[in-house]
Protein backbone atom coordinates (compact mmCIF):
# COMPACT_ATOMS: atom_id res chain seq x y z
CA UNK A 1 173.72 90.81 184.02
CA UNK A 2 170.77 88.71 183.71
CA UNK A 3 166.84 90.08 185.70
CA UNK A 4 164.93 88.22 186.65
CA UNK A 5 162.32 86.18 183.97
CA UNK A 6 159.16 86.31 185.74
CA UNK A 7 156.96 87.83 182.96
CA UNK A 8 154.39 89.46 185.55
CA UNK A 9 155.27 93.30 183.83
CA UNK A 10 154.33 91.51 180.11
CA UNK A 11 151.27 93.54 180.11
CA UNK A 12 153.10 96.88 179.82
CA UNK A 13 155.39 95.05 177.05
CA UNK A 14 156.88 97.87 174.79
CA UNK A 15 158.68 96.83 171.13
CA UNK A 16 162.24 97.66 170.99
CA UNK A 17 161.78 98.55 167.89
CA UNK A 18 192.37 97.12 156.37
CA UNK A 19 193.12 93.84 158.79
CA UNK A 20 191.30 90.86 160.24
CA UNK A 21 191.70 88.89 162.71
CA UNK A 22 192.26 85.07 162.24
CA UNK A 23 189.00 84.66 163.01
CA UNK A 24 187.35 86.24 160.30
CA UNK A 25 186.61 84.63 156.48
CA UNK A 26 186.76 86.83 153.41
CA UNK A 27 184.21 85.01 150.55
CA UNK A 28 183.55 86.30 147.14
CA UNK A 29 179.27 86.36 147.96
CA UNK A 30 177.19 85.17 150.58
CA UNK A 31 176.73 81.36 150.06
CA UNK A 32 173.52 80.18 149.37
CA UNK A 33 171.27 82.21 151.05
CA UNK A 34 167.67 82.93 151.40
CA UNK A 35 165.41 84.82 148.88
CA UNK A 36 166.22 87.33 146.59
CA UNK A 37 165.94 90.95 148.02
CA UNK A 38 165.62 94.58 146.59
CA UNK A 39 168.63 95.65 148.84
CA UNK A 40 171.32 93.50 146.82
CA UNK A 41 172.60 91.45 149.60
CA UNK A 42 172.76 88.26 147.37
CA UNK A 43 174.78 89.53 144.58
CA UNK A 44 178.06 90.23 144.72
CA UNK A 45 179.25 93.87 144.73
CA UNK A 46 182.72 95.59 143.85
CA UNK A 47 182.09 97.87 146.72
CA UNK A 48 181.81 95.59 149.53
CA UNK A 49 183.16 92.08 150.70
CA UNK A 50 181.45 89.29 152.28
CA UNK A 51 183.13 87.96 156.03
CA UNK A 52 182.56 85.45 158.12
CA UNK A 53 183.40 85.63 161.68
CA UNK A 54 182.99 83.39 164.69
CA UNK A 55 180.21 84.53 167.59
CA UNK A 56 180.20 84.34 171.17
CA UNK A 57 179.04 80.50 170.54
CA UNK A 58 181.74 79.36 168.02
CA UNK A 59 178.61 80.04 165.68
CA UNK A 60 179.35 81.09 162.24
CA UNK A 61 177.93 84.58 161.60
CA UNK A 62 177.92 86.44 158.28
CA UNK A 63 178.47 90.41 157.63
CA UNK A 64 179.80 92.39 155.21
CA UNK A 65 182.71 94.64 154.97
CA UNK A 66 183.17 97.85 153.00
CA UNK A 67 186.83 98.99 152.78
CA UNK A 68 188.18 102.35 153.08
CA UNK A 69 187.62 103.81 149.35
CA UNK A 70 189.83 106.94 150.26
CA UNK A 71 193.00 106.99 152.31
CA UNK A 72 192.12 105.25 155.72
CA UNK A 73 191.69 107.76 158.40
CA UNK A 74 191.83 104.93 161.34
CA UNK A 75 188.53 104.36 162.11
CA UNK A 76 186.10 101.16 162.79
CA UNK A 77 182.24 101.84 162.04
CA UNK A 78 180.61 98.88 163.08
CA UNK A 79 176.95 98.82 162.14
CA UNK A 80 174.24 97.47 164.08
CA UNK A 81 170.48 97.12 162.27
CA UNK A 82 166.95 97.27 163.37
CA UNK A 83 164.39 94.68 163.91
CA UNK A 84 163.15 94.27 160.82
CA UNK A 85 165.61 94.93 158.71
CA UNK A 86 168.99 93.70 157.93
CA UNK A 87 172.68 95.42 157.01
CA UNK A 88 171.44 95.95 153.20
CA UNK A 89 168.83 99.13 154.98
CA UNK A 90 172.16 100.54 155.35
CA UNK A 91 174.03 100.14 152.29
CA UNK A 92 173.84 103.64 150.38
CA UNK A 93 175.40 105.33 153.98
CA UNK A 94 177.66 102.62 154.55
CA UNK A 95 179.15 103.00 150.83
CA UNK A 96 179.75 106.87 151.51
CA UNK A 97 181.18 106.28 154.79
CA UNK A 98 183.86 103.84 152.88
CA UNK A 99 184.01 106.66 150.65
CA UNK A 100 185.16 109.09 153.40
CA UNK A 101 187.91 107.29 154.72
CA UNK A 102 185.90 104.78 156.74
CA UNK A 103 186.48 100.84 157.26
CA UNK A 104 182.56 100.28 157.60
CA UNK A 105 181.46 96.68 159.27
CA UNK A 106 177.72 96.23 158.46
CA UNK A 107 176.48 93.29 160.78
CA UNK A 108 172.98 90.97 160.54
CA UNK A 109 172.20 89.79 163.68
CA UNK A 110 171.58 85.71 163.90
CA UNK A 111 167.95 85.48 163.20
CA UNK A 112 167.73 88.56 160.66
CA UNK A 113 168.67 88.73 157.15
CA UNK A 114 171.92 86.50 156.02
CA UNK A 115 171.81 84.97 159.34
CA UNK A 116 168.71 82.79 159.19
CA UNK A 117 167.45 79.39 158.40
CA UNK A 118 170.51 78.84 156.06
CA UNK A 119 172.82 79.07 158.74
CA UNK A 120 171.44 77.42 161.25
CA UNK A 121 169.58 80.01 163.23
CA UNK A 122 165.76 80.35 163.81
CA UNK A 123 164.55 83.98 162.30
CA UNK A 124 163.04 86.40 164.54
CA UNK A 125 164.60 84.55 167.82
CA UNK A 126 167.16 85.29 170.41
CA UNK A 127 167.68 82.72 173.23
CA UNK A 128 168.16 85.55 175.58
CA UNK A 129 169.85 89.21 174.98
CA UNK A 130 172.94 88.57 176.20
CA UNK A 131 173.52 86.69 172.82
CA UNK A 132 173.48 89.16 170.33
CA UNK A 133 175.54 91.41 172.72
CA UNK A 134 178.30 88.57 173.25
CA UNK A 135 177.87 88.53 169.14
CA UNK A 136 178.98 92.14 168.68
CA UNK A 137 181.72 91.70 171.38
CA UNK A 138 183.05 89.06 170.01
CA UNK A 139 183.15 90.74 166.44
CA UNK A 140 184.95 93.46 168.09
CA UNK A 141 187.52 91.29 169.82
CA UNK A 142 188.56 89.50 165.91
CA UNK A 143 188.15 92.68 163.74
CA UNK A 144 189.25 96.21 163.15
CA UNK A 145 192.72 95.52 164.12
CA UNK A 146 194.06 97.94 161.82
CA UNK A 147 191.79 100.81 162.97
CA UNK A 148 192.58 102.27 166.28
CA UNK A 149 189.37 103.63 167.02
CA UNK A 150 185.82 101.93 166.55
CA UNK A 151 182.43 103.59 166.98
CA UNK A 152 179.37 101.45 167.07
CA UNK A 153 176.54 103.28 165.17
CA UNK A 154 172.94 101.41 166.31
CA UNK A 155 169.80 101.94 163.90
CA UNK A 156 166.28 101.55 166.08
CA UNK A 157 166.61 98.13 167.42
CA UNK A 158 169.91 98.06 167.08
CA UNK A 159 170.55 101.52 168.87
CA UNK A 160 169.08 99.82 171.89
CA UNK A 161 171.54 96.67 170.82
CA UNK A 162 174.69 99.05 170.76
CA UNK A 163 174.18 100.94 173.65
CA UNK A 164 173.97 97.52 175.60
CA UNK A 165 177.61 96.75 174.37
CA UNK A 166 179.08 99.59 175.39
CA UNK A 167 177.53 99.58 178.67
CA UNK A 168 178.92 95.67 178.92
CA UNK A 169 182.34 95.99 177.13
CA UNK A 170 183.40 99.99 177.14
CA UNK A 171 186.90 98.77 176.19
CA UNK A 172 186.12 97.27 172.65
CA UNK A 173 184.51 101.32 171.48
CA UNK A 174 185.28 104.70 171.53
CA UNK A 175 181.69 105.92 170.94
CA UNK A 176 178.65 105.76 169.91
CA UNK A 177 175.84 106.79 167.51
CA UNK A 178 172.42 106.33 167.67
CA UNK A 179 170.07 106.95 164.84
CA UNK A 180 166.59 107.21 166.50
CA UNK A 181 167.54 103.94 168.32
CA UNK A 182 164.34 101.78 170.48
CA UNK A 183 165.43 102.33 173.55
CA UNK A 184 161.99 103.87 174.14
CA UNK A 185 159.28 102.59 172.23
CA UNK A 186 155.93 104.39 170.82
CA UNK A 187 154.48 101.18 169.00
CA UNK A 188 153.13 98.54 171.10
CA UNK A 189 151.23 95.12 170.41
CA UNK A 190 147.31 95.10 170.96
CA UNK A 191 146.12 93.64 174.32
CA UNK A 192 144.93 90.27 173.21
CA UNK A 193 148.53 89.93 171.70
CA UNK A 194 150.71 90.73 174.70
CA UNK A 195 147.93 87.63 176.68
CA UNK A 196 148.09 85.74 173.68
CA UNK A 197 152.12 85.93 174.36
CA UNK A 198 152.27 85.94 177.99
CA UNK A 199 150.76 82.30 177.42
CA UNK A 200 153.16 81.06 174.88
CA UNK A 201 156.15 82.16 177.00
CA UNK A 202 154.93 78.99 179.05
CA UNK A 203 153.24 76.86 176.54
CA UNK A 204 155.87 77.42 173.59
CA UNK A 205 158.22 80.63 173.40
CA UNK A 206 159.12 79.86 169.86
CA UNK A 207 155.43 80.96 168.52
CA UNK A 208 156.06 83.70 166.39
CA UNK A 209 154.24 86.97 166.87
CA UNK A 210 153.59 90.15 163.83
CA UNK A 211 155.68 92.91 164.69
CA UNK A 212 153.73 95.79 164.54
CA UNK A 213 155.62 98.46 162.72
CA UNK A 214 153.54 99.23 159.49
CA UNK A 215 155.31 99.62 156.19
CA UNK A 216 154.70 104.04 156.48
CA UNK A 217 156.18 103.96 159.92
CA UNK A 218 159.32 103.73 158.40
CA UNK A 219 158.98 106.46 155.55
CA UNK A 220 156.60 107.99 153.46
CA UNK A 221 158.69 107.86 150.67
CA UNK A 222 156.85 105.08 147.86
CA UNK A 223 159.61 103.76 146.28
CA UNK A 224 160.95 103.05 149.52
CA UNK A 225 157.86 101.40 150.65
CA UNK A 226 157.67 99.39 147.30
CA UNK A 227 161.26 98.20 148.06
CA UNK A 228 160.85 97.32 152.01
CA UNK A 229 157.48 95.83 150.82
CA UNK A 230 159.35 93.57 148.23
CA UNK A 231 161.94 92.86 150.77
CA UNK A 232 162.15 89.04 151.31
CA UNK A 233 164.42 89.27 154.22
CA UNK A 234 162.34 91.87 155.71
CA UNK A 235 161.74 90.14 159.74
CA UNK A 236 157.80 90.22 159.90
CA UNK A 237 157.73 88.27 162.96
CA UNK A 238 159.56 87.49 166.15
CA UNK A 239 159.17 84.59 168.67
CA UNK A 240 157.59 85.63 172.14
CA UNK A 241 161.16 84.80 173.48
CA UNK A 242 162.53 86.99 171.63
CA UNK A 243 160.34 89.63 172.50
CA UNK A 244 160.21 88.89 176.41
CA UNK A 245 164.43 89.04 176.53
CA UNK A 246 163.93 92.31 174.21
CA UNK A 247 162.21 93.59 177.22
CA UNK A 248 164.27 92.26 179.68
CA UNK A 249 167.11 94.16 177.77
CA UNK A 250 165.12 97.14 178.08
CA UNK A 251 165.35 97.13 181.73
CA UNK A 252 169.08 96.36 181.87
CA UNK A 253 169.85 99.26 180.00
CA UNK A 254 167.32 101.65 182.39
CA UNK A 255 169.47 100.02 185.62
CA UNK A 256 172.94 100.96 183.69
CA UNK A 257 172.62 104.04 181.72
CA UNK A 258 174.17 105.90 184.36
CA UNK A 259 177.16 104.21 183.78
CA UNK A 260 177.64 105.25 180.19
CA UNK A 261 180.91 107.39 179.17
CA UNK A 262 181.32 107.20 175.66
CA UNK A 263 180.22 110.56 173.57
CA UNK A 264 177.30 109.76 172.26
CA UNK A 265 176.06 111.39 168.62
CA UNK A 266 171.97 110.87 168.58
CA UNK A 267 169.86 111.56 165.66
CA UNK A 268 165.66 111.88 166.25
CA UNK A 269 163.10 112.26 163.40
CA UNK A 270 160.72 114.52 164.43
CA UNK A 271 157.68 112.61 162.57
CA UNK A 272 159.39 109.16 164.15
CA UNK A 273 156.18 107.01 165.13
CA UNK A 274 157.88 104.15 166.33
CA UNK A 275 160.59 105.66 168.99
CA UNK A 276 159.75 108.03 171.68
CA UNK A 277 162.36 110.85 171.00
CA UNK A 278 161.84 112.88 174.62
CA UNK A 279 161.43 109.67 176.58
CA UNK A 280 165.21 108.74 174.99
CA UNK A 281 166.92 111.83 175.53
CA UNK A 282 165.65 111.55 179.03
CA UNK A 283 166.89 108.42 179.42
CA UNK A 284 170.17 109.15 177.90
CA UNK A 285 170.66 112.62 179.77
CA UNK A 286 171.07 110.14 182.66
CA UNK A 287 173.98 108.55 181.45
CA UNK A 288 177.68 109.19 182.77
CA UNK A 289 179.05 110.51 179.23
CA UNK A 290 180.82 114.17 179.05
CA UNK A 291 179.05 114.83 175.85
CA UNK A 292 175.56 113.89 173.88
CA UNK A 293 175.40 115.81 171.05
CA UNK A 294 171.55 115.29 169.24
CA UNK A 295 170.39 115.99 166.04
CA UNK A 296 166.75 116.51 164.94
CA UNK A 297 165.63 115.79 161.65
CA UNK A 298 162.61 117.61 162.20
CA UNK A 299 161.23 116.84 158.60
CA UNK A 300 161.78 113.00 158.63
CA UNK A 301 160.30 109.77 160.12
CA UNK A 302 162.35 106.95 161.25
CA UNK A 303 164.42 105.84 158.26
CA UNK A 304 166.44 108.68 157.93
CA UNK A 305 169.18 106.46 156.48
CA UNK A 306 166.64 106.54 153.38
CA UNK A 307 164.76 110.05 153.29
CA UNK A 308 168.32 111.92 154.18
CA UNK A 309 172.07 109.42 153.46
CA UNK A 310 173.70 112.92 152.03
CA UNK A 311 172.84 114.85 155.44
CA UNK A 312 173.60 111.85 157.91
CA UNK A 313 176.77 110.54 156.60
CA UNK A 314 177.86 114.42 156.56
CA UNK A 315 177.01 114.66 160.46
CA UNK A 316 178.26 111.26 161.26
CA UNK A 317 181.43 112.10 159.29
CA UNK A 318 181.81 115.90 161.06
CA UNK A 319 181.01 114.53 164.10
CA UNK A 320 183.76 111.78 164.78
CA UNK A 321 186.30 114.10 162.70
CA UNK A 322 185.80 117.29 164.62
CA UNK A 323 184.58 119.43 162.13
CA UNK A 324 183.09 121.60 164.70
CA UNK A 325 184.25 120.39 168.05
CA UNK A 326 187.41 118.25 168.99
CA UNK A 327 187.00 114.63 167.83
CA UNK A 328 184.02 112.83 170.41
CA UNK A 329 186.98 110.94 172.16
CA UNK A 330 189.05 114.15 172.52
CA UNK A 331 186.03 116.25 174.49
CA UNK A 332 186.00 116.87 177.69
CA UNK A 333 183.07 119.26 177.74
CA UNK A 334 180.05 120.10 175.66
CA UNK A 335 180.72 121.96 172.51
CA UNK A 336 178.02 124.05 170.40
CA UNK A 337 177.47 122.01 166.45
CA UNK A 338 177.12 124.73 163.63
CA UNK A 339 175.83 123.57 160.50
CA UNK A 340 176.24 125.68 157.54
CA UNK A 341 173.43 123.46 155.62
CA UNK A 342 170.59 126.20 153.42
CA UNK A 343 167.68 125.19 154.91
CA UNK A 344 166.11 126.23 157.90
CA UNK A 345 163.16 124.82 160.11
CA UNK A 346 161.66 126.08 163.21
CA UNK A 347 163.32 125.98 166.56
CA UNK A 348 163.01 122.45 167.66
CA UNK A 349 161.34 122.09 171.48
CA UNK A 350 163.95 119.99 173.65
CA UNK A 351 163.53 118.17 177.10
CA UNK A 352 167.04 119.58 179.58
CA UNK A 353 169.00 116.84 180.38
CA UNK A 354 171.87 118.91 182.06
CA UNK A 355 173.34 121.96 183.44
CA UNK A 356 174.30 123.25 179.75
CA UNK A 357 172.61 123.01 176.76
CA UNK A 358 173.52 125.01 173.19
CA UNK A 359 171.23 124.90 170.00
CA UNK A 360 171.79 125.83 166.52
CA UNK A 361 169.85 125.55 163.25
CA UNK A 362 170.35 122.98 161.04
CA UNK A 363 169.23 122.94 158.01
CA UNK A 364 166.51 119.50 158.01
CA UNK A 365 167.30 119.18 161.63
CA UNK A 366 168.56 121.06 164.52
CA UNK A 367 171.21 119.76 166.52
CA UNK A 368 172.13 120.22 170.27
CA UNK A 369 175.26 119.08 172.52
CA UNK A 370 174.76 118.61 175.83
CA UNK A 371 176.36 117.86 179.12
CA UNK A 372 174.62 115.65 180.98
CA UNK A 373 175.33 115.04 184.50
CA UNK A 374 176.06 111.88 186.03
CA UNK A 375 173.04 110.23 187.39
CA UNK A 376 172.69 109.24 191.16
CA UNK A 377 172.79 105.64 191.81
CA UNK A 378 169.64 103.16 191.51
């Protein structure tokens, strides 16, 4: 799985921006843990329970688990999170989710918010990408085992992070869902930051580097700002390893796309100005899966989780119940999404990815299911 780590191609470097197993620790609240945040992930909540599970490593890991609120309706959401941020960016979806029937699984990756210093692991750094990968799997393998279906949804960063795992280990998911996931970047570092980290790759790959996603890249909304700004386990900074192996992911994922065949559910922002949305449905539309249904929050940047929770968790929910089309592991071929939402937008402009491809309005965002063919090999 592994390319090859000669860093010649850094100058092009793009930012990627219910039952346990025995394996898994319930805790009343994360133990001693870093600084306070605005998202709540240091206090105890009634809503949601605090696991430990072991990683690929033997490494202790923590997450957190939100039960099924409603009657269970068999499915695993396992949550992946972005680069900077952490599973509490997700909490108000994650909560309806549980609400809906959902057993939601809301994981940090080692190096990002529960998962730092105070557990033994070096913020902002990844020793190479199979690790957080081998993580998730490895989650998958000791959890869930009362659910017998578990999607992976993957938030920027870790949209690129979930599609890698179900490229790598198909068997542990049943699909996937993206929510305007870095698989294509639009944010890059300045020039005398990519030399200044070509040279530490050699000298010392643990020097940390500013990611450069500004606070308003994420939303315009100020109280959200004022909270992400206030957020102690916010990730600032990443080691230049950690950026080199993000890259090196990013070409794994190009070289296997193709063999995708989970139904994928995608949602874009159309003001996103840290993803690429037409560069990642091209990329996707070369994947092997029957279906890829997209949504376009044409109104919304890239936090939709916090400008639109109501609107996603409705989709997400419809989606993987088959409000409107046969549930995503049922489908054999490409089914038209209504939406019976009040508001309207324009007609959304869309790159073809396949021989078919139906549109409807939808309300904040416009959604789209296509079949994408199966992409000749590399």
């Amino acid at each position: 799985m592994r390319t090859s780590r000669s860093p010649a191609n850094l100058a092009v470097l793009l930012l990627c921006a219910a039952c346990l197993g025995g394996c898994v620790r319930s805790g009343a609240s994360p133990p001693a843990e870093p600084a306070e945040s605005p998202f709540s992930l240091m206090q105890p909540q009634p809503y949601r329970q605090f696991l430990e599970y072991e990683g690929a490593d033997g490494a202790r890991l923590g997450c957190f688990y939100y039960p099924p609120l409603a009657d269970s309706n068999d499915v695993a959401l396992i949550y992946l999170h972005g680069i900077e941020s952490h599973s509490g960016w997700f909490d108000e979806p994650a909560r309806a989710l549980a609400a809906r029937g959902y057993a939601v699984y809301s994981l940090d990756r080692r190096g990002s918010g529960i998962n730092r210093e105070n557990r033994g692991f070096r913020s902002g750094d990844i020793a190479d990408y199979e690790t957080p990968i081998s993580d998730v799997e490895a989650f998958a393998r000791q959890v869930a085992i009362g659910q017998s279906r578990r999607v992976l949804i993957g938030l920027s960063w870790g949209g690129k992070l979930a599609m890698a795992c179900a490229l790598r280990r198909v068997e542990h998911f049943d699909a996937l869902v993206l929510i305007t996931p870095g698989l294509k970047a639009r944010v890059d570092l300045p020039l005398w930051s990519k030399a200044r980290l070509f040279a530490a790759l050699a000298a010392n790959p643990l020097q940390r580097f500013g990611i450069p996603i500004e606070t308003a890249m994420f939303t315009p909304d100020p109280v959200w700002q004022e909270r992400i700004e206030r957020d102690s386990l916010r990730l600032r900074q990443a080691t230049a390893r950690f950026f080199w192996e993000s890259v090196q992911l990013d070409r794994w994922i190009e070289k296997n796309v193709r063999l995708n065949d989970l139904p994928i559910l995608l949602f874009l922002a159309g003001r996103d100005r840290i993803v690429d949305n037409e560069a990642i449905i091209a990329l996707l539309g070369r994947g092997g899966q029957e279906s890829l249904t997209i949504y376009n929050y044409r109104n919304r940047t890239h936090s939709i989780q916090f400008e639109a929770p109501e609107q996603l968790v409705k989709d997400i929910d419809n989606w993987i119940q088959g409000a409107n089309s046969p549930r995503p592991w049922e489908r054999g071929d490409a089914k038209e999404q209504g939406d019976e939402s009040e508001r309207k937008t324009d007609r959304a402009d869309h790159t073809q990815v396949g021989p078919s491809i139906r549109e409807s309005h939808a309300g904040p965002r416009e959604s789209a299911t296509r079949q994408a063919p199966v992409a000749s090999g590399e």
